[in-house]
Structure formats: C-alpha cells, structure tokens
Protein backbone atom coordinates (compact mmCIF):
# COMPACT_ATOMS: atom_id res chain seq x y z
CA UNK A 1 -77.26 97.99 -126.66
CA UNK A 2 -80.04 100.19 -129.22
CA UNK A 3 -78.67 98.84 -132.01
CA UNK A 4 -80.62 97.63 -135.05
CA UNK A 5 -82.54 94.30 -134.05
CA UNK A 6 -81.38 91.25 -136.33
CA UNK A 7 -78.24 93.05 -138.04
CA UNK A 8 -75.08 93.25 -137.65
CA UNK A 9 -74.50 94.05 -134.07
CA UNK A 10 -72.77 97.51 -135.00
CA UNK A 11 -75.28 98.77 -136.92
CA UNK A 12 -77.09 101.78 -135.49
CA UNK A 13 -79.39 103.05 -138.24
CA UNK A 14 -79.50 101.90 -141.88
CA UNK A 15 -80.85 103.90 -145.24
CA UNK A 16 -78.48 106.64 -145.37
CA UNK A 17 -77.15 107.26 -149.21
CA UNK A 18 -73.61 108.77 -148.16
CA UNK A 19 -73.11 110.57 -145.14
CA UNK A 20 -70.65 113.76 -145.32
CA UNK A 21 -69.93 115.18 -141.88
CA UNK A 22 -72.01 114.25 -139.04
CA UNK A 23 -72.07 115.92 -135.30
CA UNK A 24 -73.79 115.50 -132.13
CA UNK A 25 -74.99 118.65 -130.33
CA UNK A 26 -72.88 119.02 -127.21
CA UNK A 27 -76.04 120.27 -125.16
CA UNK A 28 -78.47 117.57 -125.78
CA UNK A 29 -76.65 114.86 -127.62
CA UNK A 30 -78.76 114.71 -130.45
CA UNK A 31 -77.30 113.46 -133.84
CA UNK A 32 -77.05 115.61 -137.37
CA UNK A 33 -76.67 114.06 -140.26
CA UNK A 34 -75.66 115.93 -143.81
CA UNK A 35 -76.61 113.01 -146.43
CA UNK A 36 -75.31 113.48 -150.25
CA UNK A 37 -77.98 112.95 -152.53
CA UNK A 38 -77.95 110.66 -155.30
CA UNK A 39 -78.40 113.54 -158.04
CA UNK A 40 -81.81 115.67 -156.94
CA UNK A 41 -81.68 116.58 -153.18
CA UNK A 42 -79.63 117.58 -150.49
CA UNK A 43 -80.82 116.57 -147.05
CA UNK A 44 -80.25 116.69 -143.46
CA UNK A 45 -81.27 114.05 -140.94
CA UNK A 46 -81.74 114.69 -136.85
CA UNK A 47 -81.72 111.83 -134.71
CA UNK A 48 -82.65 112.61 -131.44
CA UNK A 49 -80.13 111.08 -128.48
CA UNK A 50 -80.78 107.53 -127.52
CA UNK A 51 -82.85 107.09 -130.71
CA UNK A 52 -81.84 104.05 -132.95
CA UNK A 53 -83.17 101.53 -135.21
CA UNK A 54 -83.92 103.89 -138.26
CA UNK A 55 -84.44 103.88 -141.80
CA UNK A 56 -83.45 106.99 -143.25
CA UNK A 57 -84.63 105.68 -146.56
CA UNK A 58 -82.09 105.04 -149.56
CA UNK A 59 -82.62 103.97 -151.96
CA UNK A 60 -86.71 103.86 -151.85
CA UNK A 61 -86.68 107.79 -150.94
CA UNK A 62 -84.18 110.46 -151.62
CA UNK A 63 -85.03 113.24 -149.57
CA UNK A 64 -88.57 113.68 -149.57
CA UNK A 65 -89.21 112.31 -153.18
CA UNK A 66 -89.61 108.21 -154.05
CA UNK A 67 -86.03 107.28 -155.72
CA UNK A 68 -86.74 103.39 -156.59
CA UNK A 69 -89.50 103.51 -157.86
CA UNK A 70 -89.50 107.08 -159.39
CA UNK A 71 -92.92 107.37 -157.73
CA UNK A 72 -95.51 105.45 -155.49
CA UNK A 73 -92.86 103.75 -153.62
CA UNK A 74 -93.73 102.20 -150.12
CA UNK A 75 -92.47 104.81 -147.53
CA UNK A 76 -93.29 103.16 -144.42
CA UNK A 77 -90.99 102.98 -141.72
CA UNK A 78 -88.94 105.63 -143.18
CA UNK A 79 -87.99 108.43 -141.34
CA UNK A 80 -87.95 111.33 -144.02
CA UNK A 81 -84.82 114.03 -143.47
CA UNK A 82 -85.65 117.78 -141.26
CA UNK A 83 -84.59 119.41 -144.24
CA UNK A 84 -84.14 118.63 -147.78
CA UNK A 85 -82.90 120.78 -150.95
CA UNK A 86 -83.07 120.11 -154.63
CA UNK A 87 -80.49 120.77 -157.17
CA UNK A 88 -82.15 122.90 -159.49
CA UNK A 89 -80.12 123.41 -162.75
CA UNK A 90 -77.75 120.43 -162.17
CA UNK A 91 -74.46 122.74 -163.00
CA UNK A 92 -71.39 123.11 -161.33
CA UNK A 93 -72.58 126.57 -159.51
CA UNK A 94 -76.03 124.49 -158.65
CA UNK A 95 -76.00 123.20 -154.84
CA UNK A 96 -74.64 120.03 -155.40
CA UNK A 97 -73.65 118.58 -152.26
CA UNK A 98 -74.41 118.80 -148.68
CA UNK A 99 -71.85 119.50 -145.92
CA UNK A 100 -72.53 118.20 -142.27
CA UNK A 101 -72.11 121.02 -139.43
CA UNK A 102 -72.75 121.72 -135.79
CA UNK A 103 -75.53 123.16 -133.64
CA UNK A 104 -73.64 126.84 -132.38
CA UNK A 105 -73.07 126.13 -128.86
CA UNK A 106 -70.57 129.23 -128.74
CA UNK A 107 -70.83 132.48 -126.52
CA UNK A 108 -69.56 135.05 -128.74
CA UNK A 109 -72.58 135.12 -131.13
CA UNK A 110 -75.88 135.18 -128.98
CA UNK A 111 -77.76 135.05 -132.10
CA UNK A 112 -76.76 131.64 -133.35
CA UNK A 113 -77.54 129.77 -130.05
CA UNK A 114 -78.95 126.13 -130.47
CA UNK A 115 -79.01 127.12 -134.42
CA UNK A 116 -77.22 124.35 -136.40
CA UNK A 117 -75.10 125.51 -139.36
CA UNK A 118 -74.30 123.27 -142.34
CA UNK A 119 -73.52 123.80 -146.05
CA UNK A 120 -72.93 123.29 -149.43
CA UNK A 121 -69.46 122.67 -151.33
CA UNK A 122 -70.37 123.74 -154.22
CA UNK A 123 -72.15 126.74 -153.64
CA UNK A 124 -70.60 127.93 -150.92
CA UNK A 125 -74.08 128.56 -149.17
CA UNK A 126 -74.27 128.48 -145.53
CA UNK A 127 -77.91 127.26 -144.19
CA UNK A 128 -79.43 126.70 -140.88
CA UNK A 129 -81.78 125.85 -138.92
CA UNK A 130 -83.17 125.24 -134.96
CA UNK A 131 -84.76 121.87 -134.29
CA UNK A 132 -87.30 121.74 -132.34
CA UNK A 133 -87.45 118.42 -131.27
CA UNK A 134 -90.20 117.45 -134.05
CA UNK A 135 -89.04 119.25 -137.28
CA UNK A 136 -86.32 122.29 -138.36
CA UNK A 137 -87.86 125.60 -137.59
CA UNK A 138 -86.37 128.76 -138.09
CA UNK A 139 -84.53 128.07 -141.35
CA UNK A 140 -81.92 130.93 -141.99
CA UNK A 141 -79.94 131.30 -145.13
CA UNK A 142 -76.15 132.66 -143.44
CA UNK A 143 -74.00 133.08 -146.64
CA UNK A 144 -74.45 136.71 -147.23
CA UNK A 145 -74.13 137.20 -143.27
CA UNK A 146 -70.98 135.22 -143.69
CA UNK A 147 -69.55 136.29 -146.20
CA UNK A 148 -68.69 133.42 -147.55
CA UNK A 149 -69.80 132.93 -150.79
CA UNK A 150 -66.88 135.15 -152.11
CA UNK A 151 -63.79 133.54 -149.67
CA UNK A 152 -64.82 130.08 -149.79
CA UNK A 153 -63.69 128.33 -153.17
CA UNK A 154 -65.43 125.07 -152.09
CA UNK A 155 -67.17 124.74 -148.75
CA UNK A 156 -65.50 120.74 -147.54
CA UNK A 157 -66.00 120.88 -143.84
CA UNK A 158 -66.95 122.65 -140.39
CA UNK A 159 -65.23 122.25 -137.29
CA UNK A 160 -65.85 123.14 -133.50
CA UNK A 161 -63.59 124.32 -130.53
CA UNK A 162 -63.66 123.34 -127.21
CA UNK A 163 -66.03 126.53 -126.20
CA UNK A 164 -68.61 125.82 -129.07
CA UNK A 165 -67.24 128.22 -131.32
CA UNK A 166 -67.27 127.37 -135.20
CA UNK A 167 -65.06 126.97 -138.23
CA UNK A 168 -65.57 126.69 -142.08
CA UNK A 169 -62.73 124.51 -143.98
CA UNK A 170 -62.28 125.46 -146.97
CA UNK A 171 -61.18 123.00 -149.75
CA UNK A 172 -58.41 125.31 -151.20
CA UNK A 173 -56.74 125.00 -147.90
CA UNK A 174 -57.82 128.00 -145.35
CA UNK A 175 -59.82 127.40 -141.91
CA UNK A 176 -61.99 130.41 -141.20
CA UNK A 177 -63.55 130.96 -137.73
CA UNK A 178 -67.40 132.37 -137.66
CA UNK A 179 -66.66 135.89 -135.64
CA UNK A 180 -69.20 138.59 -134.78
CA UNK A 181 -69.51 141.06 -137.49
C-alpha cells in the first residue's frame, strides 16, 4: 500500500539518477537519499516517513538545475533534493560523487544529535546537515573535524551500530568509527 499509482506495484518513488547509500533515521523513520549526479551536482533527497509517490526528477532536473532540456524544462511535480553540490573543476580531486549516510542517533557525541552525515568519495569531504522537516538547516562541513580528508583514500560508505554510533568505510579497506575528539 503507498506505492506509485498505475506502476509497477513495487515502485515507491521514481526520478532518482543512481542512488548510492540510502538510510532511514531510526528516530522518525524518515528516508535519505545520496543520488550520483549525472556530471554537475551532487544531491541529497529526504523523504519524510509514510511519504510516497515522488518524482525526484531525472532526467528533466539534476539537482536543482534543468538536465533535459539544458534549461526551461517543465519542473512540475518534481520534488527538488534538500541539498545539492556542483562539481566545480570536473578533476579527479573535484567532489565527484555523493555517498549516502545516517542521521547521528549516537550518545557519545551530543553535538551531532539528529545531524545527518554523508560524503563524498572522491574528496573525502564529510558534510551535514539537520532537517527540519521542510528543508536542510544547519549545514556543517565535518572533514577537518574528522580528520578525514588525510586517512580516507576514497570515502565508499558509512555504517551504523546498534546504539546509533557511526562508521566511515573506506575504499582502501579500513572501517573507522566517528569518536569524540
């Protein structure tokens, strides 16, 4: 039951380009979304819990710039990302891909409560954000916090623990744990 009216019966939401890592906040249920752009943005899509039938736009819209056509395309009924990034120089140290993480639902850092925490492989950048129920507030850039910009050789995946508490996989192999400074 929810699912998209006159599709296939297991189809929940449609318009997403290519989906890398998505999570559901423990707390509320709500559904993140890290969605690989085609070649100029980066985006995130919320979905709050319950909520199907969506558009998320590809190929008409690629985060929150037309895609096909390169401009005046017909956006309605499109639900545009919470947050979306460009690729600026389009080199291999240029954010290049998006990685899918979790809303911190941890105890041991206070400070990252309700705060979800995704990335980027190729950079190595660790972003986040609080969702407010309407739109991403708070946006926080973590890497430097992190420190992982200078462990991480290619930022793949994130992972959660039964108490809420978060990990960073790293494509060379190693599974770091976000700890307190």
């Amino acid at each position: 039951p929810g699912n998209l009216a006159g599709a296939d019966p297991d189809v929940w939401d449609y318009g997403l380009r290519n989906p890398f890592r998505f999570s559901f906040d423990r707390l509320t249920g709500d559904l993140y979304i890290g969605d690989v752009g085609q070649g100029a943005f980066e985006e995130v899509d919320v979905e709050p819990a319950g909520q199907g039938g969506r558009n998320y736009g590809w190929n008409v819209t690629e985060g929150f710039a037309c895609f096909e056509p390169a401009s005046g395309c017909d956006t309605t009924g499109i639900t545009f990302p919470v947050v979306a990034y460009p690729h600026v120089n389009g080199t291999d140290t240029d954010d290049c891909s998006v990685t899918g993480g979790y809303v911190y639902r941890g105890s041991a850092i206070p400070a990252l409560a309700g705060r979800y925490l995704y990335g980027d492989l190729c950079t190595r950048r660790v972003r986040s954000f609080v969702w407010n129920g309407t739109g991403a507030v708070s946006e926080l850039e973590l890497t430097v916090a992190l420190g992982s910009s200078g462990s991480i050789q290619a930022l793949a995946s994130f992972g959660e623990d039964t108490s809420g508490e978060l990990y960073v996989v790293d494509l060379a192999g190693a599974v770091y744990r976000i700890d307190p400074a």
